[in-house]
PDB file of N, CA and C in Angstrom:
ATOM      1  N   UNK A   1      23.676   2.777 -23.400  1.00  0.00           N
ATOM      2  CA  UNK A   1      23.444   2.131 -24.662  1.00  0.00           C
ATOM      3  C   UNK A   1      23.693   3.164 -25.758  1.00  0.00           C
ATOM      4  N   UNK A   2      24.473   2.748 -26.747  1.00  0.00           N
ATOM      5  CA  UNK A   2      24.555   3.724 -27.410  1.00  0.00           C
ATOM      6  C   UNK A   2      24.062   3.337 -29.220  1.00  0.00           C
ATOM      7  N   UNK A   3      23.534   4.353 -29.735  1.00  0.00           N
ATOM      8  CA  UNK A   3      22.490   4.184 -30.983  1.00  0.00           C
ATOM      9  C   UNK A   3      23.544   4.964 -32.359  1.00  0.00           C
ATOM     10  N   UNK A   4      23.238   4.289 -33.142  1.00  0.00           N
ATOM     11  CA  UNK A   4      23.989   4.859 -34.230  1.00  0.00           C
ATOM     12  C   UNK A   4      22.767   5.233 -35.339  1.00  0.00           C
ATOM     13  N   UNK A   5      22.508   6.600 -35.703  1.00  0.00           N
ATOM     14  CA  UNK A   5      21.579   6.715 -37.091  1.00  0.00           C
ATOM     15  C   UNK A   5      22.197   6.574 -38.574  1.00  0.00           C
ATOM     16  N   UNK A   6      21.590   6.119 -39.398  1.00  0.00           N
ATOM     17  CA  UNK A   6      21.991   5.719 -40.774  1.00  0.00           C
ATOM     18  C   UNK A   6      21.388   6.545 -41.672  1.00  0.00           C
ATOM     19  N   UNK A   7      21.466   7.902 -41.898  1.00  0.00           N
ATOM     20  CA  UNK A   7      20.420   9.205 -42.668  1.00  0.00           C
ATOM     21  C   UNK A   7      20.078  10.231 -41.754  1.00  0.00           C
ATOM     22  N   UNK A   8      20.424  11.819 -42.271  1.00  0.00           N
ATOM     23  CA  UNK A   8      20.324  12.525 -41.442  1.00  0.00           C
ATOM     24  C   UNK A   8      19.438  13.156 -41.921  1.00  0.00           C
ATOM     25  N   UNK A   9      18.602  13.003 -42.822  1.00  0.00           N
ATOM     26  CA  UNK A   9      17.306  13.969 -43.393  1.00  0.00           C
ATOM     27  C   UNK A   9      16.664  14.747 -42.586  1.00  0.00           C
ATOM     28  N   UNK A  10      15.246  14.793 -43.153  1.00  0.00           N
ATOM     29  CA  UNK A  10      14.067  15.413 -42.114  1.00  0.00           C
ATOM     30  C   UNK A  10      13.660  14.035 -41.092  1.00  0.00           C
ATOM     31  N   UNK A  11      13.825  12.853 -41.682  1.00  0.00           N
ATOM     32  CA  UNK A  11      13.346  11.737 -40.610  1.00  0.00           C
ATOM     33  C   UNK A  11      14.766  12.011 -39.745  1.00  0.00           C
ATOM     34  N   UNK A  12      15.630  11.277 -40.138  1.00  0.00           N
ATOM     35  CA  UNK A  12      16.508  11.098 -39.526  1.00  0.00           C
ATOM     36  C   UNK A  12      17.100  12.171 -38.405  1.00  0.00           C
ATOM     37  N   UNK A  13      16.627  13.069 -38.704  1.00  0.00           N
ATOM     38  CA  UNK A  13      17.546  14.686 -37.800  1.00  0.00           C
ATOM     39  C   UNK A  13      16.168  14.635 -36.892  1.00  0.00           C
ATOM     40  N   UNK A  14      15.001  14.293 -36.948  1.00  0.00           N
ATOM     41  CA  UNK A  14      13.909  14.177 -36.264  1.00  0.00           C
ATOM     42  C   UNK A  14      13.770  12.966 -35.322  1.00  0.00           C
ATOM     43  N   UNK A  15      15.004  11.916 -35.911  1.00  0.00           N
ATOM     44  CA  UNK A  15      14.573  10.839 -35.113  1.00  0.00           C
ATOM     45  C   UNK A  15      15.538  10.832 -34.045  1.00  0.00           C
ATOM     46  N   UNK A  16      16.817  11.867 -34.249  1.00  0.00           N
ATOM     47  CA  UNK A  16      18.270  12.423 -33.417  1.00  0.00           C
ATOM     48  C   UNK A  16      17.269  13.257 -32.706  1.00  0.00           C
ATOM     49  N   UNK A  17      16.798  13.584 -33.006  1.00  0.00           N
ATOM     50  CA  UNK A  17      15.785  14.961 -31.759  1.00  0.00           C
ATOM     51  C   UNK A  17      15.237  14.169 -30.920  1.00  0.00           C
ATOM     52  N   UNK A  18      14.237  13.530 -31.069  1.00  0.00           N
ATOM     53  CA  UNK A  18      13.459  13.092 -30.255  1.00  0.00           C
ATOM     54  C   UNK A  18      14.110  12.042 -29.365  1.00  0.00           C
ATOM     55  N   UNK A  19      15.588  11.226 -30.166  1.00  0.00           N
ATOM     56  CA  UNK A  19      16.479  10.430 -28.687  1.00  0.00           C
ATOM     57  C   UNK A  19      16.794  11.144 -27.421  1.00  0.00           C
ATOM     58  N   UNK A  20      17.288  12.810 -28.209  1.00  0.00           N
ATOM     59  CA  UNK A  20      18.238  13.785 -27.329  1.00  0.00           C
ATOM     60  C   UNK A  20      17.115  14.428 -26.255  1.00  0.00           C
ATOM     61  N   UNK A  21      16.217  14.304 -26.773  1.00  0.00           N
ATOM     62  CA  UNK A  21      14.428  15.467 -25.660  1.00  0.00           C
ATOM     63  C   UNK A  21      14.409  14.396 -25.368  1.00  0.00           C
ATOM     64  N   UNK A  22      14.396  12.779 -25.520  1.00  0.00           N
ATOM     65  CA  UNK A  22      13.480  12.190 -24.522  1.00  0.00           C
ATOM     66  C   UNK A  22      14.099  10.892 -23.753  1.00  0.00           C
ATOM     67  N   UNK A  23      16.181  11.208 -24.056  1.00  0.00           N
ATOM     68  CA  UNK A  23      16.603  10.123 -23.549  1.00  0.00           C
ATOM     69  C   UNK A  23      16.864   9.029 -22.515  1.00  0.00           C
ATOM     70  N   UNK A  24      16.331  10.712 -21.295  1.00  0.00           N
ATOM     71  CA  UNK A  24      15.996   9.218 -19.910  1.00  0.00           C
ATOM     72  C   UNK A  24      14.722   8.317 -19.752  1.00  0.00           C
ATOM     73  N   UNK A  25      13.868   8.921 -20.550  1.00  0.00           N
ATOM     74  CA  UNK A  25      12.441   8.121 -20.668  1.00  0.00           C
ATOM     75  C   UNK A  25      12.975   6.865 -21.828  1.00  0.00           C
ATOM     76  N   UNK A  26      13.780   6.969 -22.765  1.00  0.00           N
ATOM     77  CA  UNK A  26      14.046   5.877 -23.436  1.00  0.00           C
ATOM     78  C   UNK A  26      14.711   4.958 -23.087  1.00  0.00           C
ATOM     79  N   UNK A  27      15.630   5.209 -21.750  1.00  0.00           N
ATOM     80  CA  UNK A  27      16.592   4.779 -21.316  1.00  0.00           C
ATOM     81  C   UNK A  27      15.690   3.335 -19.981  1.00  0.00           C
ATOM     82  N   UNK A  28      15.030   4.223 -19.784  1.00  0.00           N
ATOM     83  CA  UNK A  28      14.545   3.803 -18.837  1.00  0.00           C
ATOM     84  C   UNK A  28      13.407   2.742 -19.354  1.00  0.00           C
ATOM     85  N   UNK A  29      12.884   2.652 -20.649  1.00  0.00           N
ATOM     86  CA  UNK A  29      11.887   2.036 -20.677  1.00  0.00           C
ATOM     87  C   UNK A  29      12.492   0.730 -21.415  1.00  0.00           C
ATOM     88  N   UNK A  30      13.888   1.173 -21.903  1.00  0.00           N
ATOM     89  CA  UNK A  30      14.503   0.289 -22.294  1.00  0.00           C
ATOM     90  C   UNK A  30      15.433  -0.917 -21.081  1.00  0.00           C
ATOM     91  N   UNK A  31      15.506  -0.323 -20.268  1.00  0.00           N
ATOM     92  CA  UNK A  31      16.128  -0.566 -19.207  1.00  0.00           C
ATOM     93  C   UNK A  31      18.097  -0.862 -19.031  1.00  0.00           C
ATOM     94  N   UNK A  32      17.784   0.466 -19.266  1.00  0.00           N
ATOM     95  CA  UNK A  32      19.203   0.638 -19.288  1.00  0.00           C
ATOM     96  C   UNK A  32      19.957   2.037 -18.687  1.00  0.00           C
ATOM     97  N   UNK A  33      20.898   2.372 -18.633  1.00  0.00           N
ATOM     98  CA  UNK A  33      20.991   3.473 -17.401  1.00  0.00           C
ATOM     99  C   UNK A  33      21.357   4.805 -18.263  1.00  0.00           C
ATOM    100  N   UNK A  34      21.449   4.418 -19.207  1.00  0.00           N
ATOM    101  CA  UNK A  34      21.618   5.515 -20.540  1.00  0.00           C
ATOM    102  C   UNK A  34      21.810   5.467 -22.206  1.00  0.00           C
ATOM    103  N   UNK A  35      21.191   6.446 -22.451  1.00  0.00           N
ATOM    104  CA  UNK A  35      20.661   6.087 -24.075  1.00  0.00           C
ATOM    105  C   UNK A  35      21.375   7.585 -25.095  1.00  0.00           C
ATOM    106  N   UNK A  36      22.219   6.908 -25.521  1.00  0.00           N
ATOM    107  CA  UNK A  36      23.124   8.336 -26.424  1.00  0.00           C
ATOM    108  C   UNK A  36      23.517   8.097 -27.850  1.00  0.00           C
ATOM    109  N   UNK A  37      23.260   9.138 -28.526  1.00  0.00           N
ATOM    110  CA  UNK A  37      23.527   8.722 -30.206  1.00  0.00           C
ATOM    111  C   UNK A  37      24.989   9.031 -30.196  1.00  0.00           C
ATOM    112  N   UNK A  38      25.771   8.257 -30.898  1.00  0.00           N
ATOM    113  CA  UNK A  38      27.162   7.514 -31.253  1.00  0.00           C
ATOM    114  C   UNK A  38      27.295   8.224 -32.405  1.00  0.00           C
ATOM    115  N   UNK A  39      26.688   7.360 -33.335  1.00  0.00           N
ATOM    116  CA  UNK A  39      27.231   8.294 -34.830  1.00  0.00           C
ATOM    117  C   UNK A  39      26.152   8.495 -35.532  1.00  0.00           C
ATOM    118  N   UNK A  40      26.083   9.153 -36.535  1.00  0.00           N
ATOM    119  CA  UNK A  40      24.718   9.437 -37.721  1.00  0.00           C
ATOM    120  C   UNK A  40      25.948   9.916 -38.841  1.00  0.00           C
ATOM    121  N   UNK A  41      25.423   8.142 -39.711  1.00  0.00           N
ATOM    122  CA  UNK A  41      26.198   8.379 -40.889  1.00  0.00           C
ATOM    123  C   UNK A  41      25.197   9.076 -42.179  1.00  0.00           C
ATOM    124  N   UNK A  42      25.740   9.909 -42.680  1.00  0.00           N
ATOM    125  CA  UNK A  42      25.238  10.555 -43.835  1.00  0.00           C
ATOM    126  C   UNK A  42      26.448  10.951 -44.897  1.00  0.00           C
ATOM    127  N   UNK A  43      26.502  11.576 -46.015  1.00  0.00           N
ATOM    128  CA  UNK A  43      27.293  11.671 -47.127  1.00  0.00           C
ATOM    129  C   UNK A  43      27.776  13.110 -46.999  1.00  0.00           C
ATOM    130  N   UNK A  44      26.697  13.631 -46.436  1.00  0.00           N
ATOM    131  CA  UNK A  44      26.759  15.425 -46.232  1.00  0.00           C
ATOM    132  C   UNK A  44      27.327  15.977 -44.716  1.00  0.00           C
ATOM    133  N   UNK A  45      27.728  16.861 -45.243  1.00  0.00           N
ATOM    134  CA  UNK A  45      28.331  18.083 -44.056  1.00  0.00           C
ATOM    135  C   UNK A  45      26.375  18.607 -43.161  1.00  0.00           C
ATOM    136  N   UNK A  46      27.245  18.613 -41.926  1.00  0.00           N
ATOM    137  CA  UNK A  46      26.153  19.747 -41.720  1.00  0.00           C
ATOM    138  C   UNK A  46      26.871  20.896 -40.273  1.00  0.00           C
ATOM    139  N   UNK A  47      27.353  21.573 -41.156  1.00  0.00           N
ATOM    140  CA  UNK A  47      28.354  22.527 -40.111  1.00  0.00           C
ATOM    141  C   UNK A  47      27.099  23.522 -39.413  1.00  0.00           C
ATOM    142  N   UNK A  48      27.748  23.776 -38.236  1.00  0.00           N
ATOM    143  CA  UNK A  48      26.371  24.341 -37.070  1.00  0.00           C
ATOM    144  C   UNK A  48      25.546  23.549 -36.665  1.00  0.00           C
ATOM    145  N   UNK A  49      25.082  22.441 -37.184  1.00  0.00           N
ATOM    146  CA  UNK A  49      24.327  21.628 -36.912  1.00  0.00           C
ATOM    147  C   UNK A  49      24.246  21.236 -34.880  1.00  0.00           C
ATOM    148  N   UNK A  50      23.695  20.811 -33.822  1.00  0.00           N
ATOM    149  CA  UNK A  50      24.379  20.427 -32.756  1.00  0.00           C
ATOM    150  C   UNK A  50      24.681  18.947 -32.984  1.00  0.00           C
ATOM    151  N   UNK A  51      24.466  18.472 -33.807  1.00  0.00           N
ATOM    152  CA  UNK A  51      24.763  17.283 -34.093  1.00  0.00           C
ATOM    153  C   UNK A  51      25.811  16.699 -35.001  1.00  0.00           C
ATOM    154  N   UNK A  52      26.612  17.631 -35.131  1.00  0.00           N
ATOM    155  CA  UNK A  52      27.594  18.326 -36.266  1.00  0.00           C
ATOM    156  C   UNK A  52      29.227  16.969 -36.281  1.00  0.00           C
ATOM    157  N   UNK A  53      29.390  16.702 -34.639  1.00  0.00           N
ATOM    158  CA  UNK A  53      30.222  15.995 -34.514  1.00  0.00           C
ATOM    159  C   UNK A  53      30.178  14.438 -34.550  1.00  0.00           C
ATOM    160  N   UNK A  54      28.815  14.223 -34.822  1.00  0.00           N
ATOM    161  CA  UNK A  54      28.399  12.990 -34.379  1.00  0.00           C
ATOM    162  C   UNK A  54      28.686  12.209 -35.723  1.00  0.00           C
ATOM    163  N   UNK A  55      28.796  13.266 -36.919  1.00  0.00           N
ATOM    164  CA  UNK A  55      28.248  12.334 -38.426  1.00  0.00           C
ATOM    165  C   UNK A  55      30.014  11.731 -38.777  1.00  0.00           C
ATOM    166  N   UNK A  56      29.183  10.689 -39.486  1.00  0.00           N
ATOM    167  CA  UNK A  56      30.547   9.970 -39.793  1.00  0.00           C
ATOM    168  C   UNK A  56      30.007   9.723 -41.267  1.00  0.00           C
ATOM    169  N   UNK A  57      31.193   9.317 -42.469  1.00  0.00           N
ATOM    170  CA  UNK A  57      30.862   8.938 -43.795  1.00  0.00           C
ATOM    171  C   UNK A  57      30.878   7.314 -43.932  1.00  0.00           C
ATOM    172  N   UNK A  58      31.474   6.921 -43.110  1.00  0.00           N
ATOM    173  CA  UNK A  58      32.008   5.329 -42.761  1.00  0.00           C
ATOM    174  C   UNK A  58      30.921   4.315 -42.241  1.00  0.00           C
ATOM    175  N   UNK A  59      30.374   3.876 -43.331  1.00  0.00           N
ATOM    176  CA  UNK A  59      29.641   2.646 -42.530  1.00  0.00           C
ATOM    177  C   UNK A  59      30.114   1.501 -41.457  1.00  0.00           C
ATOM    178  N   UNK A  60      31.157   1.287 -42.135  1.00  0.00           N
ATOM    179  CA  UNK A  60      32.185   0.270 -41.191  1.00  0.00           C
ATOM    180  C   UNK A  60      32.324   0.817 -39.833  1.00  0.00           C
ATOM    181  N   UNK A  61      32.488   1.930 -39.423  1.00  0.00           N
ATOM    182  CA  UNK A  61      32.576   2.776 -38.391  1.00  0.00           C
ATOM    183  C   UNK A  61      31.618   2.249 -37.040  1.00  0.00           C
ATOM    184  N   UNK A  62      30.230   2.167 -37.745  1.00  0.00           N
ATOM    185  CA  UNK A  62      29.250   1.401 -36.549  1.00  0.00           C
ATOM    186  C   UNK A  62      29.137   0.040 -37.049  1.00  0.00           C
ATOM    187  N   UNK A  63      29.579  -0.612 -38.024  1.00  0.00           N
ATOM    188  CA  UNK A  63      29.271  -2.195 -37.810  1.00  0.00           C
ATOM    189  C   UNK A  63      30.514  -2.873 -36.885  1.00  0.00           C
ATOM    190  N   UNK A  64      31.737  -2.001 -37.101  1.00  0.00           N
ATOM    191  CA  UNK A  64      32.496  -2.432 -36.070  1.00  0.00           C
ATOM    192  C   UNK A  64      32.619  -2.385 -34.628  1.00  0.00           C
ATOM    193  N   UNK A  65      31.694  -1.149 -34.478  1.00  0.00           N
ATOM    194  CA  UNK A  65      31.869  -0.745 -33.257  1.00  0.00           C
ATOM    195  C   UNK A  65      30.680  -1.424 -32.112  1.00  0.00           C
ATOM    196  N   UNK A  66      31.118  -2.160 -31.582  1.00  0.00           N
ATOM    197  CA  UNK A  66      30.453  -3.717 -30.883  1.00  0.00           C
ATOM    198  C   UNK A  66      29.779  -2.634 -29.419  1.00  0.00           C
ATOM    199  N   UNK A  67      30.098  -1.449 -29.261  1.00  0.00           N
ATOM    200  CA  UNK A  67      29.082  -0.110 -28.049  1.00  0.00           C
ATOM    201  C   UNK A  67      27.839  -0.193 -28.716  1.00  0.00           C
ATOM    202  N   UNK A  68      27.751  -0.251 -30.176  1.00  0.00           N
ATOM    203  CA  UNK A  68      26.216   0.088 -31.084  1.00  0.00           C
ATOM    204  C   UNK A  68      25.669  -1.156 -30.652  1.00  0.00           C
ATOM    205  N   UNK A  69      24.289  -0.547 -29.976  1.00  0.00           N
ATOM    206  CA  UNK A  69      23.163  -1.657 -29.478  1.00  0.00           C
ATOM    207  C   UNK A  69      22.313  -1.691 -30.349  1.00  0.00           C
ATOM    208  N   UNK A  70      21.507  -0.208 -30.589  1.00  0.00           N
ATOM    209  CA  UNK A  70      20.661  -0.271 -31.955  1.00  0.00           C
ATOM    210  C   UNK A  70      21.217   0.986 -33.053  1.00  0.00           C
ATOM    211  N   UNK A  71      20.556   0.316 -34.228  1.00  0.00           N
ATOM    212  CA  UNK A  71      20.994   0.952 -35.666  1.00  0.00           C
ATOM    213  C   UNK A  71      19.741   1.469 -35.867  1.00  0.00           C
ATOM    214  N   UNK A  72      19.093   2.197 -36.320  1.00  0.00           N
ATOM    215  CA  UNK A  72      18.088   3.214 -37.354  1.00  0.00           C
ATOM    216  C   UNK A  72      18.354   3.301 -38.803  1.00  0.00           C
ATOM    217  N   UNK A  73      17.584   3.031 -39.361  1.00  0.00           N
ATOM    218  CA  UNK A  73      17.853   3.424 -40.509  1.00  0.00           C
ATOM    219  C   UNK A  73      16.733   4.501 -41.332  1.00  0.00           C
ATOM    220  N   UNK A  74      17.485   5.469 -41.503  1.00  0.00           N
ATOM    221  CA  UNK A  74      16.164   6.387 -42.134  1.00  0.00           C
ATOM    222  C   UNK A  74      16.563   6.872 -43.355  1.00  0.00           C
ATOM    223  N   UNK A  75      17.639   6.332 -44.596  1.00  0.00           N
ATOM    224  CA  UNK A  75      17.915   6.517 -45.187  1.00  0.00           C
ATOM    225  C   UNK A  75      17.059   6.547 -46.606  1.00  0.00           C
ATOM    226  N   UNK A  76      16.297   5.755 -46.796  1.00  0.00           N
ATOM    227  CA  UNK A  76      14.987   5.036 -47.674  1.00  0.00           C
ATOM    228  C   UNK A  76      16.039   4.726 -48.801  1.00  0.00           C
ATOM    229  N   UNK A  77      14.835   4.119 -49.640  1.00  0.00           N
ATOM    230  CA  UNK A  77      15.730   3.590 -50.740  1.00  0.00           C
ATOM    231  C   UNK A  77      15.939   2.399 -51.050  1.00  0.00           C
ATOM    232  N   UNK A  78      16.542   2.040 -51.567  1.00  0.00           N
ATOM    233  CA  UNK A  78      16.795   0.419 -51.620  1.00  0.00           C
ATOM    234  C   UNK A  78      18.495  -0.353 -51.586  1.00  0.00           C
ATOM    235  N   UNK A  79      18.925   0.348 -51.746  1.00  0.00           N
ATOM    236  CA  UNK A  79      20.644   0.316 -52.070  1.00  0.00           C
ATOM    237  C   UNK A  79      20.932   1.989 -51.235  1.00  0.00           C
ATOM    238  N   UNK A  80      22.326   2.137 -50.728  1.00  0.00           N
ATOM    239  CA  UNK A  80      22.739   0.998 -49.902  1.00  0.00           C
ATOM    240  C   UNK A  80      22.318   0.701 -48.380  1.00  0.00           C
ATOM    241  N   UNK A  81      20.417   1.484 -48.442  1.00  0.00           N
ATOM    242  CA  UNK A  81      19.990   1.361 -46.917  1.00  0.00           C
ATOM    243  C   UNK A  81      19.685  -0.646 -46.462  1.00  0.00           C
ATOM    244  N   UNK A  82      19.752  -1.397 -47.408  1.00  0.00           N
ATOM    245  CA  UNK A  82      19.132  -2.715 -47.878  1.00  0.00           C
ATOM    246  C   UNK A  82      20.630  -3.370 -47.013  1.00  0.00           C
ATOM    247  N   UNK A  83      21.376  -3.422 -47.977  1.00  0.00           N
ATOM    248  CA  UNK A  83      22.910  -4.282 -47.602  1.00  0.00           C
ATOM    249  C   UNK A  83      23.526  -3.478 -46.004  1.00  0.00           C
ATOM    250  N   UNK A  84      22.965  -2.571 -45.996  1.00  0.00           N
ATOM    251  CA  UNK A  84      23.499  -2.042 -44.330  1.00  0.00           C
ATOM    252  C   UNK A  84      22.677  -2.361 -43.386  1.00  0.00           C
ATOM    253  N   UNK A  85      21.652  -2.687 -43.135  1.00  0.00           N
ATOM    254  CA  UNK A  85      20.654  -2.806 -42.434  1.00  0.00           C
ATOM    255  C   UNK A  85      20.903  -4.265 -42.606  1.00  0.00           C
ATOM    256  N   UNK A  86      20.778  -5.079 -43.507  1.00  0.00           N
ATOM    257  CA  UNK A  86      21.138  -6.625 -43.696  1.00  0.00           C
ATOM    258  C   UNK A  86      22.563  -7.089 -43.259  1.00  0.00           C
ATOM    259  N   UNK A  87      23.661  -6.012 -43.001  1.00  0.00           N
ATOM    260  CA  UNK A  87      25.316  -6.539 -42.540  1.00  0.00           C
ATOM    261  C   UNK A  87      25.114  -5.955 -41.214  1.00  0.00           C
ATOM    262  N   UNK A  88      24.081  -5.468 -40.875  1.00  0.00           N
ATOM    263  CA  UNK A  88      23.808  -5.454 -39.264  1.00  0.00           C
ATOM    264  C   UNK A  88      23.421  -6.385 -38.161  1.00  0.00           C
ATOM    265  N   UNK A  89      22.227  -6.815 -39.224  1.00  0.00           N
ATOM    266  CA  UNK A  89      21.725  -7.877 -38.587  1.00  0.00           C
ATOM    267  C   UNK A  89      22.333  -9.299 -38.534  1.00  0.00           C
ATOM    268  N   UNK A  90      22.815  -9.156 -40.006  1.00  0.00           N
ATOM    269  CA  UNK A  90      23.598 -10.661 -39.565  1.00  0.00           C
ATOM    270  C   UNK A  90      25.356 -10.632 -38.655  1.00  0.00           C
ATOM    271  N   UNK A  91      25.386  -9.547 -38.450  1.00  0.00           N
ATOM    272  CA  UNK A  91      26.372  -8.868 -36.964  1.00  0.00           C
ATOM    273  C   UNK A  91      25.633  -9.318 -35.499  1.00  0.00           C
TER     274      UNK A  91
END
């Protein structure tokens, strides 16, 4: 199963941690045979990061991509975490 994050902040880079430390227990409780983050869209670079390859600027990127089971959103705000989280669901 694969997860796409929407904000790479202190939530968001915290909520990429805790998939990557605890993904066969998530996998499993989810019932599924594996649980891996896809993309984490953010606006910013984060070079060195280990999560460095994962970020994308493209929202379209995970609404198209029909592998994304679940979305996160840890962006806060109201615009444009509101209309992405809402063109998800009605996906």
């Amino acid at each position: 199963m694969y997860i796409a994050i929407m904000g790479y902040g202190t939530v968001g880079s915290g909520v990429a941690e805790v998939i990557m430390n605890n993904r066969e227990n998530i996998a499993k409780a989810a019932g599924q045979e594996s649980v891996d983050i896809k993309y984490i869209l953010d606006l910013r670079d984060f070079p060195g990061d280990v999560n460095e390859k994962l970020v994308i600027k493209d929202f379209n990127r995970i609404l198209e991509d029909d592998d994304i089971k679940v979305v996160v959103e840890t962006m806060g705000g109201l615009r444009p975490a509101f209309d992405f989280v809402s063109s998800c669901l009605k996906k």
